[in-house]
C-alpha atoms as a PDB file:
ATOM      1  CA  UNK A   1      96.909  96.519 101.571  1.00  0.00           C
ATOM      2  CA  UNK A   2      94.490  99.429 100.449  1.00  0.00           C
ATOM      3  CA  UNK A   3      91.349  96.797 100.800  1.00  0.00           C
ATOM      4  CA  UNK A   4      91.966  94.942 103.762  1.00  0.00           C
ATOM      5  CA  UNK A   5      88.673  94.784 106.169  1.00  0.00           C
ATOM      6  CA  UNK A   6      89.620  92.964 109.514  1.00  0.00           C
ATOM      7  CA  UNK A   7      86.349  91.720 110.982  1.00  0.00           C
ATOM      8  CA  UNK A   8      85.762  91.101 114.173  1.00  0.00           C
ATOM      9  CA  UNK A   9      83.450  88.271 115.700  1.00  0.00           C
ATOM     10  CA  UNK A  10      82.777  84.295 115.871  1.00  0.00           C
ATOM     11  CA  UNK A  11      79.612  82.669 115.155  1.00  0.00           C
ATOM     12  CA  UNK A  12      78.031  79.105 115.623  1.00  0.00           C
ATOM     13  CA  UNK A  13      79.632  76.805 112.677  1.00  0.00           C
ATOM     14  CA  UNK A  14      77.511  75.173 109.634  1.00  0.00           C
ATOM     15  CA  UNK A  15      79.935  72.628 109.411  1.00  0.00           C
ATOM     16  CA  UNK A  16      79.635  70.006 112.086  1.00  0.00           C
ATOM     17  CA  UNK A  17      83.405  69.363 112.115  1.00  0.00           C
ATOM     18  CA  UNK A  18      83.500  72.884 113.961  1.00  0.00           C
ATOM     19  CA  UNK A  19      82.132  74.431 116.770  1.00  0.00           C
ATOM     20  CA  UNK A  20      82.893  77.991 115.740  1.00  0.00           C
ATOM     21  CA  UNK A  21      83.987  80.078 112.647  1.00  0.00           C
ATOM     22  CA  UNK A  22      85.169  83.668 112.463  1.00  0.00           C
ATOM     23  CA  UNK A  23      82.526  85.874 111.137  1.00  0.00           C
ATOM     24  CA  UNK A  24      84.953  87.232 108.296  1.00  0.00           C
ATOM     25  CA  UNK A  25      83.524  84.918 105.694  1.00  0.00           C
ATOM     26  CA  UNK A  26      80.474  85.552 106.323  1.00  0.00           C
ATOM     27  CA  UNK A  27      80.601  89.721 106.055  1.00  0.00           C
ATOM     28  CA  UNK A  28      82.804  88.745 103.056  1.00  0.00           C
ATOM     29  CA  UNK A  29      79.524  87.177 101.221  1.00  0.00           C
ATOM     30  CA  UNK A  30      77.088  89.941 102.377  1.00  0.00           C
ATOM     31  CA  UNK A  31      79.542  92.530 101.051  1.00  0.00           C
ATOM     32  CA  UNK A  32      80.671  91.344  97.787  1.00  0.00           C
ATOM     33  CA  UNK A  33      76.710  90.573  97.005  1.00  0.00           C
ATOM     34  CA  UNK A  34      76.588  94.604  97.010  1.00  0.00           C
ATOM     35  CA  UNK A  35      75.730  96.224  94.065  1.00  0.00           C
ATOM     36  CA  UNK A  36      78.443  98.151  93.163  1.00  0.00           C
ATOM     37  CA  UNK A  37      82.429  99.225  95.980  1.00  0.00           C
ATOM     38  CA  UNK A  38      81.358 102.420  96.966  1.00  0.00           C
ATOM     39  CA  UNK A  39      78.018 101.102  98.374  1.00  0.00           C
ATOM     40  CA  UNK A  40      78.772 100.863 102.323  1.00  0.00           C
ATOM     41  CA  UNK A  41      77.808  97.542 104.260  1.00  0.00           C
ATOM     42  CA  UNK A  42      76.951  99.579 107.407  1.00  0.00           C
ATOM     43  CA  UNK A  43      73.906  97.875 108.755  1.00  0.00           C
ATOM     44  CA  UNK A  44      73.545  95.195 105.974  1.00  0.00           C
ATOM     45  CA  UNK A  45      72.257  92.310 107.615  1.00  0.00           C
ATOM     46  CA  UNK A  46      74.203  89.032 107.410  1.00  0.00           C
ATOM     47  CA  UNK A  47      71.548  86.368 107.059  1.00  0.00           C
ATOM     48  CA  UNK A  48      74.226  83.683 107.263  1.00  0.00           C
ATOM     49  CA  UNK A  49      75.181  84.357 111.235  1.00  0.00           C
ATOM     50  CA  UNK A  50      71.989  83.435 114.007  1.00  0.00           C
ATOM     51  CA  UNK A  51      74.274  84.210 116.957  1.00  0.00           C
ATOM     52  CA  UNK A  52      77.469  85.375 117.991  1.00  0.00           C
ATOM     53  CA  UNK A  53      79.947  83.158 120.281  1.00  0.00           C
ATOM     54  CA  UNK A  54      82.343  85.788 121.881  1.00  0.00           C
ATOM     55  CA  UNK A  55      81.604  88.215 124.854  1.00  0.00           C
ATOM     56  CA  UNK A  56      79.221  91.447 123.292  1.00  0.00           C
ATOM     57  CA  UNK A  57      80.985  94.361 122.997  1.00  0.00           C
ATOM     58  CA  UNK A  58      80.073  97.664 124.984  1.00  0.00           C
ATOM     59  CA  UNK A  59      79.255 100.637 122.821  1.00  0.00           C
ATOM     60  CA  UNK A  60      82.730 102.657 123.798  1.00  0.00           C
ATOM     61  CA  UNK A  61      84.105 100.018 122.731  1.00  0.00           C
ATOM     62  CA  UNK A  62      82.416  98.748 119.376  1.00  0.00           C
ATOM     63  CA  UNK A  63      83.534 102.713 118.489  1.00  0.00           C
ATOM     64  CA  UNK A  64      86.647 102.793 119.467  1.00  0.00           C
ATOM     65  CA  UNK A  65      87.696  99.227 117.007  1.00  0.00           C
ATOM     66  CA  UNK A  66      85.394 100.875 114.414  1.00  0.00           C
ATOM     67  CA  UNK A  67      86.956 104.116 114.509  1.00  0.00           C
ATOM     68  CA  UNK A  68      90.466 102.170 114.102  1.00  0.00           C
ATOM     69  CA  UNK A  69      89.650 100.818 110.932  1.00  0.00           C
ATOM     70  CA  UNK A  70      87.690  97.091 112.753  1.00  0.00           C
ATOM     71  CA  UNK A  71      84.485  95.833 111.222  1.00  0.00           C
ATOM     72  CA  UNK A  72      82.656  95.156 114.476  1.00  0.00           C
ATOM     73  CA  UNK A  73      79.842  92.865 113.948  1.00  0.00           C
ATOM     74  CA  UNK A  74      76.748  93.671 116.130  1.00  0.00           C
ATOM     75  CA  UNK A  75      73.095  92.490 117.147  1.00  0.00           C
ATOM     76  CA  UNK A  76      70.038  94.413 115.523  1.00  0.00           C
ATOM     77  CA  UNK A  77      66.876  93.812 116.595  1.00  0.00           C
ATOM     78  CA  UNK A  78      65.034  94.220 113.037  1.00  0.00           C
ATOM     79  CA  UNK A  79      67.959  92.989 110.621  1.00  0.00           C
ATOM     80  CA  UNK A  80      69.730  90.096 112.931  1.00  0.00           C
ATOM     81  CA  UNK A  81      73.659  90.991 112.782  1.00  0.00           C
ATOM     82  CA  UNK A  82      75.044  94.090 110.987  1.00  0.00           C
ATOM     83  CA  UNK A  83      78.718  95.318 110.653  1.00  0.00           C
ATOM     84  CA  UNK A  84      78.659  98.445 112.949  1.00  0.00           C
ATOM     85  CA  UNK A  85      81.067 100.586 110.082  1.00  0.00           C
ATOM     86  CA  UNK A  86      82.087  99.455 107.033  1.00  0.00           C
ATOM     87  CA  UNK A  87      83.784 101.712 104.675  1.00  0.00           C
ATOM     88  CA  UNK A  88      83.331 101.517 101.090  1.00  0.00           C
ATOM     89  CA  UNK A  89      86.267 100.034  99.012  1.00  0.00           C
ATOM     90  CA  UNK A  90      86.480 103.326  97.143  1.00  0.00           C
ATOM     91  CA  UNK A  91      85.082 106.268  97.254  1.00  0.00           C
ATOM     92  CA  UNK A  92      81.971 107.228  94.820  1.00  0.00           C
ATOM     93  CA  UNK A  93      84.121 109.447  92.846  1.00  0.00           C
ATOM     94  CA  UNK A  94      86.668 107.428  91.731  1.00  0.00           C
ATOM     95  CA  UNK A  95      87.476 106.269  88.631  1.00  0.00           C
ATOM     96  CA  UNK A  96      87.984 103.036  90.394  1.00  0.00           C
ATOM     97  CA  UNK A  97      84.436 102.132  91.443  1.00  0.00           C
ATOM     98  CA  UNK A  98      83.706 102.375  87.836  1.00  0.00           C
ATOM     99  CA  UNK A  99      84.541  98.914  86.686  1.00  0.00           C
ATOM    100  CA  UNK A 100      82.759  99.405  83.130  1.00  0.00           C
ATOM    101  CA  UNK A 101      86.004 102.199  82.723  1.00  0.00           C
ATOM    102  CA  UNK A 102      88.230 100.223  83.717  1.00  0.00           C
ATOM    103  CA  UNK A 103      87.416  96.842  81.829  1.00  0.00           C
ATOM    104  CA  UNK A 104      88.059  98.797  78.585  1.00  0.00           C
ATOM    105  CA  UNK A 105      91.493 100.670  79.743  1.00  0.00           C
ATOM    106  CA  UNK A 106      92.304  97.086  81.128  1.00  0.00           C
ATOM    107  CA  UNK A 107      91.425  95.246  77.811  1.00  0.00           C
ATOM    108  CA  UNK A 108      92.929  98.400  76.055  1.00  0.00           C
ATOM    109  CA  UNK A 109      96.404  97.889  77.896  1.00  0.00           C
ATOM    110  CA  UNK A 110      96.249  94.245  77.015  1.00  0.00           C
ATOM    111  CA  UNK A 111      96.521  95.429  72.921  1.00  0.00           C
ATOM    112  CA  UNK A 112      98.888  97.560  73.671  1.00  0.00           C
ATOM    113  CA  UNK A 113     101.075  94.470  75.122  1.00  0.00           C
ATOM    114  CA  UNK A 114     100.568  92.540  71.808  1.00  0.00           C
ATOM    115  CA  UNK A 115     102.540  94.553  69.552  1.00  0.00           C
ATOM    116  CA  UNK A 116     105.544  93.566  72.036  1.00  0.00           C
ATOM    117  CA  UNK A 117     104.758  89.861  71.051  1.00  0.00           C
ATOM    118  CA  UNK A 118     106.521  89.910  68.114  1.00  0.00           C
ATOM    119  CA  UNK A 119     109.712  91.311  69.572  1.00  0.00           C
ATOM    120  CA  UNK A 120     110.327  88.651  72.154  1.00  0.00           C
ATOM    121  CA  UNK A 121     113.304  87.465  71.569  1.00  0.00           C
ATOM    122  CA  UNK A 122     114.677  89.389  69.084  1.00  0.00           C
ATOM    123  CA  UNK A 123     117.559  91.495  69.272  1.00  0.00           C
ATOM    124  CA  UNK A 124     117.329  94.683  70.665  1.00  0.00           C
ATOM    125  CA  UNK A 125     118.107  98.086  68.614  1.00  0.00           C
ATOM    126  CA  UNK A 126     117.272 101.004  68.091  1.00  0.00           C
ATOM    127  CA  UNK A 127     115.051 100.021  65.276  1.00  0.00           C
ATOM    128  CA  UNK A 128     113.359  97.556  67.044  1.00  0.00           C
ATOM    129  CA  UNK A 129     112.189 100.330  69.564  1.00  0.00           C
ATOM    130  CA  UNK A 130     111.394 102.943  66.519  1.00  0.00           C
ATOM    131  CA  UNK A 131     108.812 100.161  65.001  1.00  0.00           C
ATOM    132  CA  UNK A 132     107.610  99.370  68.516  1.00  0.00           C
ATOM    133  CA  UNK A 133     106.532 102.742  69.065  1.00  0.00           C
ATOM    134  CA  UNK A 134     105.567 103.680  65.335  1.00  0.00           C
ATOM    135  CA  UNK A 135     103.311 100.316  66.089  1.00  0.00           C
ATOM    136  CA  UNK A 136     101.491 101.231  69.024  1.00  0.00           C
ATOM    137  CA  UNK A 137     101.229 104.954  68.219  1.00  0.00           C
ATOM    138  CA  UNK A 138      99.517 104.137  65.288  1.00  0.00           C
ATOM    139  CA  UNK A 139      97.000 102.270  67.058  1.00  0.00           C
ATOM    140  CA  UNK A 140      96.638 104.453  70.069  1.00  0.00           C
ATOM    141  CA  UNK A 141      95.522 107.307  67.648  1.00  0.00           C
ATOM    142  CA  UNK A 142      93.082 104.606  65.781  1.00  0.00           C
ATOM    143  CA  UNK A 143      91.723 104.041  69.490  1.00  0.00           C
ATOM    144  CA  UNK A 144      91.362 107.558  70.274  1.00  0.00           C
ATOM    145  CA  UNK A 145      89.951 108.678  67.579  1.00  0.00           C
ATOM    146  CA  UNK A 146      85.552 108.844  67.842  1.00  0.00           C
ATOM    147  CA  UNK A 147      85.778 106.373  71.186  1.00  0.00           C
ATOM    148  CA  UNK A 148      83.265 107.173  73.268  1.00  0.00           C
ATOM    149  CA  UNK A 149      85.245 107.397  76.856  1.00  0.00           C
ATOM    150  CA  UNK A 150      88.699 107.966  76.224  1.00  0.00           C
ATOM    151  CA  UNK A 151      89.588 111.809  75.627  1.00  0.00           C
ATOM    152  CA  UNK A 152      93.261 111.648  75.794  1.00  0.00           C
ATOM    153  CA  UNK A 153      96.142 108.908  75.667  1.00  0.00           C
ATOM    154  CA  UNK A 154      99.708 109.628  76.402  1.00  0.00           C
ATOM    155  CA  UNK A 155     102.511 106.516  75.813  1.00  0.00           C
ATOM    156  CA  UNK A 156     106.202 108.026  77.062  1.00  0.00           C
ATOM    157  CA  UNK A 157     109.927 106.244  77.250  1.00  0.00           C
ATOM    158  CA  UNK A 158     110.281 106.082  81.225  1.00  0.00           C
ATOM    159  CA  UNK A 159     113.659 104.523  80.202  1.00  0.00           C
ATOM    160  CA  UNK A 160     115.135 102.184  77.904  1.00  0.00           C
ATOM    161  CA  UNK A 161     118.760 100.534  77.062  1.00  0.00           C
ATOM    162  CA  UNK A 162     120.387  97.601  75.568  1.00  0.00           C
ATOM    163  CA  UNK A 163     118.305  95.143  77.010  1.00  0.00           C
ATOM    164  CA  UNK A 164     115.257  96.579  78.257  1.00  0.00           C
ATOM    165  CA  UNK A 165     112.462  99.722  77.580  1.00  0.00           C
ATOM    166  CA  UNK A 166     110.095 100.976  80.098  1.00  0.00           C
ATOM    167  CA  UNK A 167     106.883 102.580  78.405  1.00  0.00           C
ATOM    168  CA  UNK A 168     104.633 104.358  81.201  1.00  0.00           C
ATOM    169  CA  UNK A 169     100.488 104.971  79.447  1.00  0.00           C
ATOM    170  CA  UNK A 170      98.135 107.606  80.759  1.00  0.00           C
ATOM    171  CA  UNK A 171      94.297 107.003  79.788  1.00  0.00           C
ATOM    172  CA  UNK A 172      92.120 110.337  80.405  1.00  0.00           C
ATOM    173  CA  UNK A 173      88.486 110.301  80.182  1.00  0.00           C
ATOM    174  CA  UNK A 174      85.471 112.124  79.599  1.00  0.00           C
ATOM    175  CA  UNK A 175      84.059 113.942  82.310  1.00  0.00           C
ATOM    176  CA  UNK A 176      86.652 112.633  85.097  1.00  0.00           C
ATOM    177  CA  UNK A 177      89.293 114.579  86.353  1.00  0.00           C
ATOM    178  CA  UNK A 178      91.787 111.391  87.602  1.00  0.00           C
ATOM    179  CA  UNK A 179      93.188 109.172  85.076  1.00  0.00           C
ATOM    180  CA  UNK A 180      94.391 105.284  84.829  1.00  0.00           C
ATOM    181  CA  UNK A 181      98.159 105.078  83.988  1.00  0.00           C
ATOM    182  CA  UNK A 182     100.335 101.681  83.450  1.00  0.00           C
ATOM    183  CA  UNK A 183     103.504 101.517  82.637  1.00  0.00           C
ATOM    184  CA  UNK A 184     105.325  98.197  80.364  1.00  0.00           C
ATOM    185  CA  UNK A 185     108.577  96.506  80.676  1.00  0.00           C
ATOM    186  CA  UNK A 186     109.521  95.417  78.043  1.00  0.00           C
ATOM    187  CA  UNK A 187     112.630  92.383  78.136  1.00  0.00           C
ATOM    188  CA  UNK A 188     113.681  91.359  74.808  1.00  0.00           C
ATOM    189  CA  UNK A 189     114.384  87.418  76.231  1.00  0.00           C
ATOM    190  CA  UNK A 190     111.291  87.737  78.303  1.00  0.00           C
ATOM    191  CA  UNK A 191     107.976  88.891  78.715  1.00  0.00           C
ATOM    192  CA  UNK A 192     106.334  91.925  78.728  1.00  0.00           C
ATOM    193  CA  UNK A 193     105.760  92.892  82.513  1.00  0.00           C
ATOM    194  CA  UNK A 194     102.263  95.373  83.195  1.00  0.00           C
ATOM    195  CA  UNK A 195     101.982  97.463  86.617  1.00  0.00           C
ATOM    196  CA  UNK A 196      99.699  99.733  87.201  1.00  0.00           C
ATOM    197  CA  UNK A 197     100.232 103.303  88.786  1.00  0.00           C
END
C-alpha cells in the first residue's frame, strides 16, 4: 500500500451516461504522463477537468487533508485545476526511481529462475541442490564480471529441505549505496516462486 494516492474531488462527466466522475482518474493520467516517479505533480495542471462539482474547500482545510496524506484538487487561475500536494512515488535517491536499474536486475532475476526449469519435477537431493547452485554461480560470476552496473552479487541458502530451497539474491551497484535483493522458492513439483525484499 506504499503507492496509494487518495484524491479528492468530482468533476462534470465526459460520458453522457453520467453526471459526475471522481477526479481520481483524471490526476491518475496527468501523473503517470510525468517524466520520470520522483517528479512531484504539485501544481500540474489537469487539462482533462473544466470544473469541479463538490463544495470548494477552505484553505485550513485543503492543508489539513493534504498534510494527512489527501491529494486535494484545487482551482488555479493560470493552470485550471492542480493537485494542492502530491508526493512523489519515491524519493530521487532511490534505487527505485531508476527503472533503467531495475529492468536489468529484473530481467537478471528472471535467468537466474531458468536454471530451476530443469529441476521441476525431479526428485529432490542433495545433488540436485549442489548442481543448482554450481549452475547459477557460474553464471552469476559470468554476469558480474566487466558489467557495467552491477558491482557485487551475493546468492545465499535462506533454507532448504526435502521438498523445498529458499535462495535469497542481493544485487549492489555502482555508485548507490541501497541494493535490490529477491529471494526464490524453489518447489520441486511446482514452480519457482520470486518476491522481492
Amino acid at each position: 500500500m506504499k503507492h496509494v494516492e487518495v484524491v479528492l474531488g468530482t468533476q462534470e462527466s465526459v460520458n453522457a451516461s453520467r453526471l459526475t466522475m471522481p477526479c481520481a482518474a483524471s490526476y491518475a493520467c496527468m501523473r503517470y504522463s510525468l517524466p520520470d516517479y520522483y517528479t512531484s505533480a504539485t501544481n500540474k495542471g489537469i487539462n482533462s477537468i473544466s470544473s469541479l462539482i463538490s463544495t470548494e474547500l477552505k484553505q485550513e482545510e485543503v492543508a489539513k487533508l493534504s498534510s494527512s496524506g489527501y491529494i486535494c484538487i484545487v482551482p488555479s487561475i493560470i493552470k485550471g485545476f492542480v493537485p494542492f500536494s502530491s508526493r512523489s512515488l519515491y524519493p530521487k535517491t532511490s534505487i527505485y526511481s531508476k527503472p533503467h536499474y531495475l529492468r536489468s536486475i529484473y530481467f537478471d532475476v528472471d535467468r537466474i529462475v531458468s536454471y530451476f526449469e530443469p529441476y521441476i519435477g525431479e526428485s529432490f537431493s542433495l545433488m540436485t541442490i549442489q548442481s543448482l547452485l554450481s549452475q547459477i554461480k557460474s553464471f552469476l560470476d559470468k554476469l558480474l564480471d566487466k558489467h557495467p552496473i552491477y558491482k557485487n552479487i551475493t546468492l545465499e541458502i535462506m533454507d532448504y529441505g526435502e521438498e523445498y530451497l529458499k535462495l535469497s539474491s542481493s544485487f549492489e551497484l555502482y555508485g548507490e549505496i541501497e541494493s535490490v535483493r529477491s529471494s526464490f522458492e524453489y518447489v520441486p513439483t511446482n514452480e519457482v516462486v520470486i518476491t522481492w525484499q
